[in-house]
Every structure is written in C-alpha cells, then in structure tokens.
PDB file of N, CA and C in Angstrom:
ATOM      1  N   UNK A   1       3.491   6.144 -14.921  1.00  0.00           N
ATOM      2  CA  UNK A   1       3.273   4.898 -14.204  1.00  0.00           C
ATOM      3  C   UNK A   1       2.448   5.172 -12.945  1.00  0.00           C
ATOM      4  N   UNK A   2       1.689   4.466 -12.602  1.00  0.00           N
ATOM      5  CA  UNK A   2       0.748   4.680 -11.793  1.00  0.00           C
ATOM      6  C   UNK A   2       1.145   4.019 -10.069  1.00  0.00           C
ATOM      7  N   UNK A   3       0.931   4.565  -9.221  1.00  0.00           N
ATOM      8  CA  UNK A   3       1.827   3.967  -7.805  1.00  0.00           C
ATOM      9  C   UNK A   3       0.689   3.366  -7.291  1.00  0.00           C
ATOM     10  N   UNK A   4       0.814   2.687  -6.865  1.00  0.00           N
ATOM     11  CA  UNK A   4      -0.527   1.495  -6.171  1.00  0.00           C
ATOM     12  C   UNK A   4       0.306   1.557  -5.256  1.00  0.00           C
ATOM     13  N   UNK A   5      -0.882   1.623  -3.312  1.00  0.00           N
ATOM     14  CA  UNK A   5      -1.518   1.793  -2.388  1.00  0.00           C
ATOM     15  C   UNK A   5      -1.199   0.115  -1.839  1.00  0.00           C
ATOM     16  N   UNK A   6      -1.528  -0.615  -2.670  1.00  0.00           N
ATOM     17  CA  UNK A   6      -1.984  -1.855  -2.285  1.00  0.00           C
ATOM     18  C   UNK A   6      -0.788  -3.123  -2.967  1.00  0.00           C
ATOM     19  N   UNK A   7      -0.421  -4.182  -2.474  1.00  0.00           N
ATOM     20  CA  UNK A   7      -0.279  -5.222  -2.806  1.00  0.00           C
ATOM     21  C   UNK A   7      -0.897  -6.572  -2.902  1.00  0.00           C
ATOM     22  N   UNK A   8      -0.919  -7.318  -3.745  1.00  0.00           N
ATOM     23  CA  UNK A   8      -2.272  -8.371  -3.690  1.00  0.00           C
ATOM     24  C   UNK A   8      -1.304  -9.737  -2.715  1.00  0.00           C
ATOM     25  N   UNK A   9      -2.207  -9.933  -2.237  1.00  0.00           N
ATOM     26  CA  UNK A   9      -1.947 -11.110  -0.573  1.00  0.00           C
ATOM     27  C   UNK A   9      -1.073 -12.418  -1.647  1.00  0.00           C
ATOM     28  N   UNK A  10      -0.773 -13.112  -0.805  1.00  0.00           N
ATOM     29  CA  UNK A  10       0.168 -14.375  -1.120  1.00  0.00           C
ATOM     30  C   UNK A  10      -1.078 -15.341  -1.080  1.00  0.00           C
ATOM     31  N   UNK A  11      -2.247 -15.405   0.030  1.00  0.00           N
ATOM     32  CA  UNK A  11      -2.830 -16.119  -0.171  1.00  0.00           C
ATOM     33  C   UNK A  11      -4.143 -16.118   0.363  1.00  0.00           C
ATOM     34  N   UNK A  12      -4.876 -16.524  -0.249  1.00  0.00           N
ATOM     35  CA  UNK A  12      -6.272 -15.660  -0.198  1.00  0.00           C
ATOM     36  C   UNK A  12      -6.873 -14.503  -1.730  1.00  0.00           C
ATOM     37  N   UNK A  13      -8.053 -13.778  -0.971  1.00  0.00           N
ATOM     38  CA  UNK A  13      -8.343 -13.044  -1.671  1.00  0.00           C
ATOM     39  C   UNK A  13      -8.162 -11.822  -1.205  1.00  0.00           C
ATOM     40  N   UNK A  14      -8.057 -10.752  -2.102  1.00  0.00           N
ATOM     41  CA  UNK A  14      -7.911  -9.264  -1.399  1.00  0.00           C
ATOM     42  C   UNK A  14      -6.482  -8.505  -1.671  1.00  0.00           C
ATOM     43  N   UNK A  15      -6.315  -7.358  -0.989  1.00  0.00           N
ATOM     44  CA  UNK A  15      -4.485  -6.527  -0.860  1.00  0.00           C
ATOM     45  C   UNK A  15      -4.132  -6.635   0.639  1.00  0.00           C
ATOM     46  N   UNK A  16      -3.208  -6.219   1.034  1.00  0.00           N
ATOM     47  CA  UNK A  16      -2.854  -5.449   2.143  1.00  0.00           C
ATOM     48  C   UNK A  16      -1.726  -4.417   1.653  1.00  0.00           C
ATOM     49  N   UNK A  17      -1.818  -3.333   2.366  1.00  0.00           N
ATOM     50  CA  UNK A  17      -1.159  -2.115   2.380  1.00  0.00           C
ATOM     51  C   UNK A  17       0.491  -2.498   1.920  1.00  0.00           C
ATOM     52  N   UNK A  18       0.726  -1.446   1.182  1.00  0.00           N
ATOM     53  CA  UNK A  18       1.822  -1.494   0.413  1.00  0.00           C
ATOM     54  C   UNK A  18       2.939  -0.394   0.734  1.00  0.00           C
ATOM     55  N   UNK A  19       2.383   0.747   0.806  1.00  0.00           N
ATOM     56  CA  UNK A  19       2.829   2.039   1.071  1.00  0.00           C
ATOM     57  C   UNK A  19       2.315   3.232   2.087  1.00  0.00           C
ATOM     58  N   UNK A  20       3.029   3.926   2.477  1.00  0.00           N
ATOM     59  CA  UNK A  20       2.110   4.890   3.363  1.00  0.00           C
ATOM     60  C   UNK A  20       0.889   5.265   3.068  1.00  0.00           C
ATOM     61  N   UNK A  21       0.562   5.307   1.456  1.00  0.00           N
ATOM     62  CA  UNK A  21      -0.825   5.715   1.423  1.00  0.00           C
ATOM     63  C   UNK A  21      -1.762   4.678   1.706  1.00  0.00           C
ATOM     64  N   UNK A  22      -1.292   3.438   1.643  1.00  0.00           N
ATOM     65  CA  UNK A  22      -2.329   1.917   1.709  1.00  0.00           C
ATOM     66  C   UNK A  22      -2.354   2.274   3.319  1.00  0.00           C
ATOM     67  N   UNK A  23      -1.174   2.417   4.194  1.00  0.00           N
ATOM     68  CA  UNK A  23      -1.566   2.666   5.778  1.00  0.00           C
ATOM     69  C   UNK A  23      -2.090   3.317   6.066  1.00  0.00           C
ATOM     70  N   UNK A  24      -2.292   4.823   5.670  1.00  0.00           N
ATOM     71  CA  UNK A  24      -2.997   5.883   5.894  1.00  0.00           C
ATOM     72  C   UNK A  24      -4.737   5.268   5.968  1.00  0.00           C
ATOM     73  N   UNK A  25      -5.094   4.606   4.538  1.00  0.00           N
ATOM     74  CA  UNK A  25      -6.560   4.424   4.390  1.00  0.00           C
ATOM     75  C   UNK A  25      -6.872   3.385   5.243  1.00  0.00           C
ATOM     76  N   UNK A  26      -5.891   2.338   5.453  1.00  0.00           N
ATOM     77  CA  UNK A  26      -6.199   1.505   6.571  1.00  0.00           C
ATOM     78  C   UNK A  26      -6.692   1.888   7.642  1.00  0.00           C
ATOM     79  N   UNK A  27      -5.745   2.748   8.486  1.00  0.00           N
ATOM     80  CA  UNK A  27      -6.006   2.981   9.554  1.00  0.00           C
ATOM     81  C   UNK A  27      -7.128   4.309  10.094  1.00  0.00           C
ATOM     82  N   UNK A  28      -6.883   5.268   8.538  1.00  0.00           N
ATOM     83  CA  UNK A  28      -8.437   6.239   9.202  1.00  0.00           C
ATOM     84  C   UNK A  28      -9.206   5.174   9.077  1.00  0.00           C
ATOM     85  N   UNK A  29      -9.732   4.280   8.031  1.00  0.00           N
ATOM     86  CA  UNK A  29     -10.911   3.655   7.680  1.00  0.00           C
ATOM     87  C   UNK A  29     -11.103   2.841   9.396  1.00  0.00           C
ATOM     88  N   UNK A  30      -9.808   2.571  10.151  1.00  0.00           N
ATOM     89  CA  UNK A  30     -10.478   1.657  11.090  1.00  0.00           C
ATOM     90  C   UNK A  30     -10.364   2.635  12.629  1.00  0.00           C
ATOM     91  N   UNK A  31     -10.288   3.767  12.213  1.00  0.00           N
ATOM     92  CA  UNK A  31     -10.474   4.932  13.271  1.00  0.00           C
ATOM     93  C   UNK A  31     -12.152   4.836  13.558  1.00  0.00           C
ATOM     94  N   UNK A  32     -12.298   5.146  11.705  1.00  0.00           N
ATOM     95  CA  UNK A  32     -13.260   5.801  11.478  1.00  0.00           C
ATOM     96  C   UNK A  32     -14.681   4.755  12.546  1.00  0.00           C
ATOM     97  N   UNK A  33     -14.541   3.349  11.817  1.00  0.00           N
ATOM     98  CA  UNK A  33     -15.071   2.632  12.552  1.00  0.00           C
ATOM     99  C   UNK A  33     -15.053   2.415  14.203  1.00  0.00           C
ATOM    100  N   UNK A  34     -14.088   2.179  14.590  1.00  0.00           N
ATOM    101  CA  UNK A  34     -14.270   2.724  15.758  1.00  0.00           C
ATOM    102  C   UNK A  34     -14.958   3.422  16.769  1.00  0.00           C
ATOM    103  N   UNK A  35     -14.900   4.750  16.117  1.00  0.00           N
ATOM    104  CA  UNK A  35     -15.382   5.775  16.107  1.00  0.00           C
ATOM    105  C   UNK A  35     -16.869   5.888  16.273  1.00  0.00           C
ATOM    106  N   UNK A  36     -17.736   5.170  15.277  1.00  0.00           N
ATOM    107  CA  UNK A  36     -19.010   4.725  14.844  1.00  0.00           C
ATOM    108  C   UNK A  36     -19.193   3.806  16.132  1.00  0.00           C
ATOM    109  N   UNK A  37     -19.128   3.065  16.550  1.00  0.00           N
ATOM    110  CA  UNK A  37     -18.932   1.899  17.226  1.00  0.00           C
ATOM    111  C   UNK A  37     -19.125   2.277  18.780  1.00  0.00           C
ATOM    112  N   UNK A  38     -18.186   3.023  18.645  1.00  0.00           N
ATOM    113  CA  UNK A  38     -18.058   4.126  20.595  1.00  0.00           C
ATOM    114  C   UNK A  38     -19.280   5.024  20.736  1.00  0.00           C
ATOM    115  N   UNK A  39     -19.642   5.861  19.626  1.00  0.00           N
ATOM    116  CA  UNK A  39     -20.938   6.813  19.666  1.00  0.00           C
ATOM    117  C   UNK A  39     -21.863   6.127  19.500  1.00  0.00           C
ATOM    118  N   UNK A  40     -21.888   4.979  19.058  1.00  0.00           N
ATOM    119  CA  UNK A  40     -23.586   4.451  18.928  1.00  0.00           C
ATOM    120  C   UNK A  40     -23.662   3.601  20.537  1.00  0.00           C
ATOM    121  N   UNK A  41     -22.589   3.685  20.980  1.00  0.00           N
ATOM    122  CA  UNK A  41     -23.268   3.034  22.699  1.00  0.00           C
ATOM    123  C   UNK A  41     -24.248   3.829  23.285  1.00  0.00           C
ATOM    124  N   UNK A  42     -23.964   5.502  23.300  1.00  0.00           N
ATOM    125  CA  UNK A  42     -25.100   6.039  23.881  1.00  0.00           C
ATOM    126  C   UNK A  42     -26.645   6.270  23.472  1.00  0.00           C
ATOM    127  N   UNK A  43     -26.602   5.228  22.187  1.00  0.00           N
ATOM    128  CA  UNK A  43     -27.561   5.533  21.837  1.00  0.00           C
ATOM    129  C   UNK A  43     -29.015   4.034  22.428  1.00  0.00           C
ATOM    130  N   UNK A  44     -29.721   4.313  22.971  1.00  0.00           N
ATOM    131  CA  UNK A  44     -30.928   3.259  23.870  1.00  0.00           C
ATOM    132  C   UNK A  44     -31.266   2.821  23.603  1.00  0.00           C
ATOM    133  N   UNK A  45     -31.829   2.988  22.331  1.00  0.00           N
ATOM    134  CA  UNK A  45     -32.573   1.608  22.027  1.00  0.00           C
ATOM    135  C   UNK A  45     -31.636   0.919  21.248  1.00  0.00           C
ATOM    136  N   UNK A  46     -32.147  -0.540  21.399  1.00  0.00           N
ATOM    137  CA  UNK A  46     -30.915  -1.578  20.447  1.00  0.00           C
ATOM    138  C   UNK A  46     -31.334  -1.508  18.946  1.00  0.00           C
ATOM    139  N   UNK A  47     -32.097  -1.129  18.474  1.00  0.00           N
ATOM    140  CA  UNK A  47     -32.976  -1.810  17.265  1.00  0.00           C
ATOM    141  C   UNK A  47     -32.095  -0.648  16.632  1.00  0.00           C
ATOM    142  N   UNK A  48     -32.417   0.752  16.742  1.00  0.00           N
ATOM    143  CA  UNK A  48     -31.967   2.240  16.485  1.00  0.00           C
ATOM    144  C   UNK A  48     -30.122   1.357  16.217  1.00  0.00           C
ATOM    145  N   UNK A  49     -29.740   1.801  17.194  1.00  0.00           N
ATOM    146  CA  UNK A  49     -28.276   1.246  17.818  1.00  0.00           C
ATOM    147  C   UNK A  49     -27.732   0.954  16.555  1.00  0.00           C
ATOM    148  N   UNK A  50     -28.122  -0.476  15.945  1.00  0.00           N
ATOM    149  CA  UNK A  50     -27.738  -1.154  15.416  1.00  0.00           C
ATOM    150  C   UNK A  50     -27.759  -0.873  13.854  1.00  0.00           C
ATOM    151  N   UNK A  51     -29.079  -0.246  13.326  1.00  0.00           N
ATOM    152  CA  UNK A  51     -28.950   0.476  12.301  1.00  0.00           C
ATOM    153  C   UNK A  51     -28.252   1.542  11.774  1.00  0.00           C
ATOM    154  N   UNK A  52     -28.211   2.603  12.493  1.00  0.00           N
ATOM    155  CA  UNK A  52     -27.031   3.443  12.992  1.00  0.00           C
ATOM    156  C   UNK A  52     -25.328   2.682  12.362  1.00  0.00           C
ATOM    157  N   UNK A  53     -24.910   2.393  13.173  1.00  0.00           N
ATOM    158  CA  UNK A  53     -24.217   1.494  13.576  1.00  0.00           C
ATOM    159  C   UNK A  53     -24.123   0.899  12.134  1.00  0.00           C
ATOM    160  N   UNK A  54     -24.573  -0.275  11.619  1.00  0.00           N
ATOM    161  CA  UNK A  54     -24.462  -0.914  10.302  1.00  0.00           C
ATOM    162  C   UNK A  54     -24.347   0.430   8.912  1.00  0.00           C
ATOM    163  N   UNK A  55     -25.056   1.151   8.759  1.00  0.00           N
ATOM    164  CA  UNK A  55     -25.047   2.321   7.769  1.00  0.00           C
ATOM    165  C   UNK A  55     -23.736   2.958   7.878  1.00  0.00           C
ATOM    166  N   UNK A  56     -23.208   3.164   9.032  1.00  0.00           N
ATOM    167  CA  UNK A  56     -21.941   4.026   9.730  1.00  0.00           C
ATOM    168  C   UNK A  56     -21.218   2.721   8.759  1.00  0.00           C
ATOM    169  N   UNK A  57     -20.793   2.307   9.404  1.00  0.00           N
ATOM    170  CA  UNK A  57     -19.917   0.734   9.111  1.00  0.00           C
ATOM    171  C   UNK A  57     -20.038   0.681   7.781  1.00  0.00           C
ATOM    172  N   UNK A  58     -21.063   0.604   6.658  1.00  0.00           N
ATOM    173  CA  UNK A  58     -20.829   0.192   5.633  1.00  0.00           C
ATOM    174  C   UNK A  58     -20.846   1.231   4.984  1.00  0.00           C
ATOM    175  N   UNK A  59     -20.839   2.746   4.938  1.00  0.00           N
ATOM    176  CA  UNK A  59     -20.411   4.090   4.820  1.00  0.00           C
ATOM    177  C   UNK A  59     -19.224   4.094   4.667  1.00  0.00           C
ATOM    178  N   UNK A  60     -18.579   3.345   5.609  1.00  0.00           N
ATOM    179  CA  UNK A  60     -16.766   3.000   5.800  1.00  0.00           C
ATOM    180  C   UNK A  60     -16.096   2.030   4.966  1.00  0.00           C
ATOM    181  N   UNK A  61     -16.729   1.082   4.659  1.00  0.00           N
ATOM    182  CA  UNK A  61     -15.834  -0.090   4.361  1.00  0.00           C
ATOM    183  C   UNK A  61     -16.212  -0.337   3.119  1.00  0.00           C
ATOM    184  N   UNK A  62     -17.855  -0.017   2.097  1.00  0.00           N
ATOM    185  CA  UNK A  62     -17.598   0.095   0.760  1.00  0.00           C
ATOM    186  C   UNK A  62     -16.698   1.140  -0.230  1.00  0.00           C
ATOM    187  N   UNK A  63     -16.369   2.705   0.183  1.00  0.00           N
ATOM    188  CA  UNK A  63     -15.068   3.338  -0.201  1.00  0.00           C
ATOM    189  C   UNK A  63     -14.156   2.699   0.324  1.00  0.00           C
ATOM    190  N   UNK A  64     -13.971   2.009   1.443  1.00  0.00           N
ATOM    191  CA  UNK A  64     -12.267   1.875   1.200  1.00  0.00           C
ATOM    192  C   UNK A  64     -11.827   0.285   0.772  1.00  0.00           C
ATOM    193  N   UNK A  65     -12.776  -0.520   0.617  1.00  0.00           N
ATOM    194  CA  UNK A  65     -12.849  -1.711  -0.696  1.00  0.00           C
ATOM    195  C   UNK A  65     -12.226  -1.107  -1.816  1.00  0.00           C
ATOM    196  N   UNK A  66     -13.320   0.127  -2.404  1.00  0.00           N
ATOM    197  CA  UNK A  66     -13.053   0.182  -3.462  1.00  0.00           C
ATOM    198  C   UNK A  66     -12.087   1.076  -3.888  1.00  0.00           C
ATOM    199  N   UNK A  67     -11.845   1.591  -2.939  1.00  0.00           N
ATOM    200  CA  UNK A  67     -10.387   2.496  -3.200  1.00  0.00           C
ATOM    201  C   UNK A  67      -9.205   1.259  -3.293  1.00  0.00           C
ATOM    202  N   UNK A  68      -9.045   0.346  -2.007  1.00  0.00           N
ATOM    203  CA  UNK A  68      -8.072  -0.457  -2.094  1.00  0.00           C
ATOM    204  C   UNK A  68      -7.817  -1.856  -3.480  1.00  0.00           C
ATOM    205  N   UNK A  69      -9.401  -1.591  -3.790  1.00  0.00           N
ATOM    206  CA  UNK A  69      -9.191  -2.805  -4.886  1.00  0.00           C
ATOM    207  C   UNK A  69      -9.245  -2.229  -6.598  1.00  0.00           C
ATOM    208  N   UNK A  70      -8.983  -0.754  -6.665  1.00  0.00           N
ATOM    209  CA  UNK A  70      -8.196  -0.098  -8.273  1.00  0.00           C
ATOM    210  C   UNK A  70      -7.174   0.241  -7.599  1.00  0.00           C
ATOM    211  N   UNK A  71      -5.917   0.562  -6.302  1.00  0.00           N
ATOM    212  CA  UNK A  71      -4.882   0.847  -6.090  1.00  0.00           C
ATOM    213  C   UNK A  71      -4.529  -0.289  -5.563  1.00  0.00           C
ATOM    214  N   UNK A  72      -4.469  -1.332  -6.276  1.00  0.00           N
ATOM    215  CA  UNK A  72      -3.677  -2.808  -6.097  1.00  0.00           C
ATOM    216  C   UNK A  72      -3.577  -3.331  -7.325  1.00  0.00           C
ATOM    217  N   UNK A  73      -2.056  -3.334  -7.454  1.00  0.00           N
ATOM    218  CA  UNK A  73      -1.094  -3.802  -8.463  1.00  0.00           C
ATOM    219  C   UNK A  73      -1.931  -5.287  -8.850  1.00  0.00           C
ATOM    220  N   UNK A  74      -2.169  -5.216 -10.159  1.00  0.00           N
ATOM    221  CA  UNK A  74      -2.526  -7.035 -10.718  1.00  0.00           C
ATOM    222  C   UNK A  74      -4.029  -7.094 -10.250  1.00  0.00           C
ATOM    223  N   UNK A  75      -4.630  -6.774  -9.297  1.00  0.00           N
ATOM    224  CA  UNK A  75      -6.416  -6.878  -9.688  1.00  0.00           C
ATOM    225  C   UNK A  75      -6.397  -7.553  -8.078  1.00  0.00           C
ATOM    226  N   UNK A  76      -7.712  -7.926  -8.017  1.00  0.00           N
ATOM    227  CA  UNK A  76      -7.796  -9.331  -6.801  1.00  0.00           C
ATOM    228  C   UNK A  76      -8.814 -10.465  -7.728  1.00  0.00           C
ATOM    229  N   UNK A  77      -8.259 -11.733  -7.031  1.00  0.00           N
ATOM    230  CA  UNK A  77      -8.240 -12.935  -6.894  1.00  0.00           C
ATOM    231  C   UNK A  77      -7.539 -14.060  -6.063  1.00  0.00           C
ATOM    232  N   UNK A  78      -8.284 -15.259  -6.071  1.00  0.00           N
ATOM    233  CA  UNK A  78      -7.944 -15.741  -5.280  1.00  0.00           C
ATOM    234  C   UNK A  78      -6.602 -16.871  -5.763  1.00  0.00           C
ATOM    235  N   UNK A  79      -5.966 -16.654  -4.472  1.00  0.00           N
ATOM    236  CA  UNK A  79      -4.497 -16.556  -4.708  1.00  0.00           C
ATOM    237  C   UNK A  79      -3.685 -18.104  -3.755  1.00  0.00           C
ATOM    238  N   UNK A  80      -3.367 -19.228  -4.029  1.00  0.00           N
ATOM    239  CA  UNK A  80      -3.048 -20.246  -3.729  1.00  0.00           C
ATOM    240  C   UNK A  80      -1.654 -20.173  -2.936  1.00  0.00           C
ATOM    241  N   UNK A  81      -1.222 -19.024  -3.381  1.00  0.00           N
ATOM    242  CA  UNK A  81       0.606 -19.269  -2.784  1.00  0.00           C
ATOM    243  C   UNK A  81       1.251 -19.817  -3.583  1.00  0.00           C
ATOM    244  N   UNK A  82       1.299 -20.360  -4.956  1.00  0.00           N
ATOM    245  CA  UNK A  82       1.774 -20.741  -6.165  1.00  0.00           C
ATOM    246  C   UNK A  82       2.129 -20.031  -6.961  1.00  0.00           C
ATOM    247  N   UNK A  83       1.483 -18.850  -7.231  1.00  0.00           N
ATOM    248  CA  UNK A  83       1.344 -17.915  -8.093  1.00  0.00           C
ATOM    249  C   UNK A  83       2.618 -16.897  -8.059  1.00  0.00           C
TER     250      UNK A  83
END
C-alpha cells in the first residue's frame, strides 16, 4: 500500500499536507523560496533581479506540484464540500 504525503482539500482544488513527509516538502519548498527571494535583493538591476528570481521560483514550485499531486490520495479536482 502506498502512503501518500498529501490529502485532497474539502474545497477547492489541490492537497494540503497530510503527514510529516507532506510538511517536510512544504516547508523546504517555502525555505527554499525564500531563500531565492532574499539573494536576489542584492542583485541591481531590476530586469536581471526578476528573471533570476522567476527561474529560482519556478525551479521550486514545478517539483513540488508535482511531487504533491502523485502523493495525494484520490487525484486533484475540484472539490465543492459535498463530496
């Protein structure tokens, strides 16, 4: 049996964290960003900055989409509160 990370939301679309391992990826993933976010201040020009910055960011958040959305029980969809 396979342990899923993730639980799918009551309402809306998406998971939120289920188990220590769903917290774990949560929270490096929003270190990580962070992280990205604080080091690209020193960087001068805005144009640079921002590219930087966006590549960093979406470096981050397409693995841990897709980690969180095959370690969530039942799939995602969008979810009424009925269900």
């Amino acid at each position: 049996m396979a342990k899923y990370w993730f639980r799918q939301k009551r309402f809306g679309y998406g998971a939120t964290p289920n188990t220590w391992q769903g917290w774990a990826v949560t929270l490096i993933g929003l270190a990580l960003i962070l992280l990205i976010v604080w080091e690209c201040r020193a960087i001068a020009d805005r144009g640079t900055r921002f590219w930087i910055a966006s590549i960093g960011i979406a470096a981050v958040v397409i693995p841990m989409t897709y980690i969180s959305w095959i370690k969530t029980e039942g799939g995602w969809r969008w979810r009424s509160g009925r269900d």
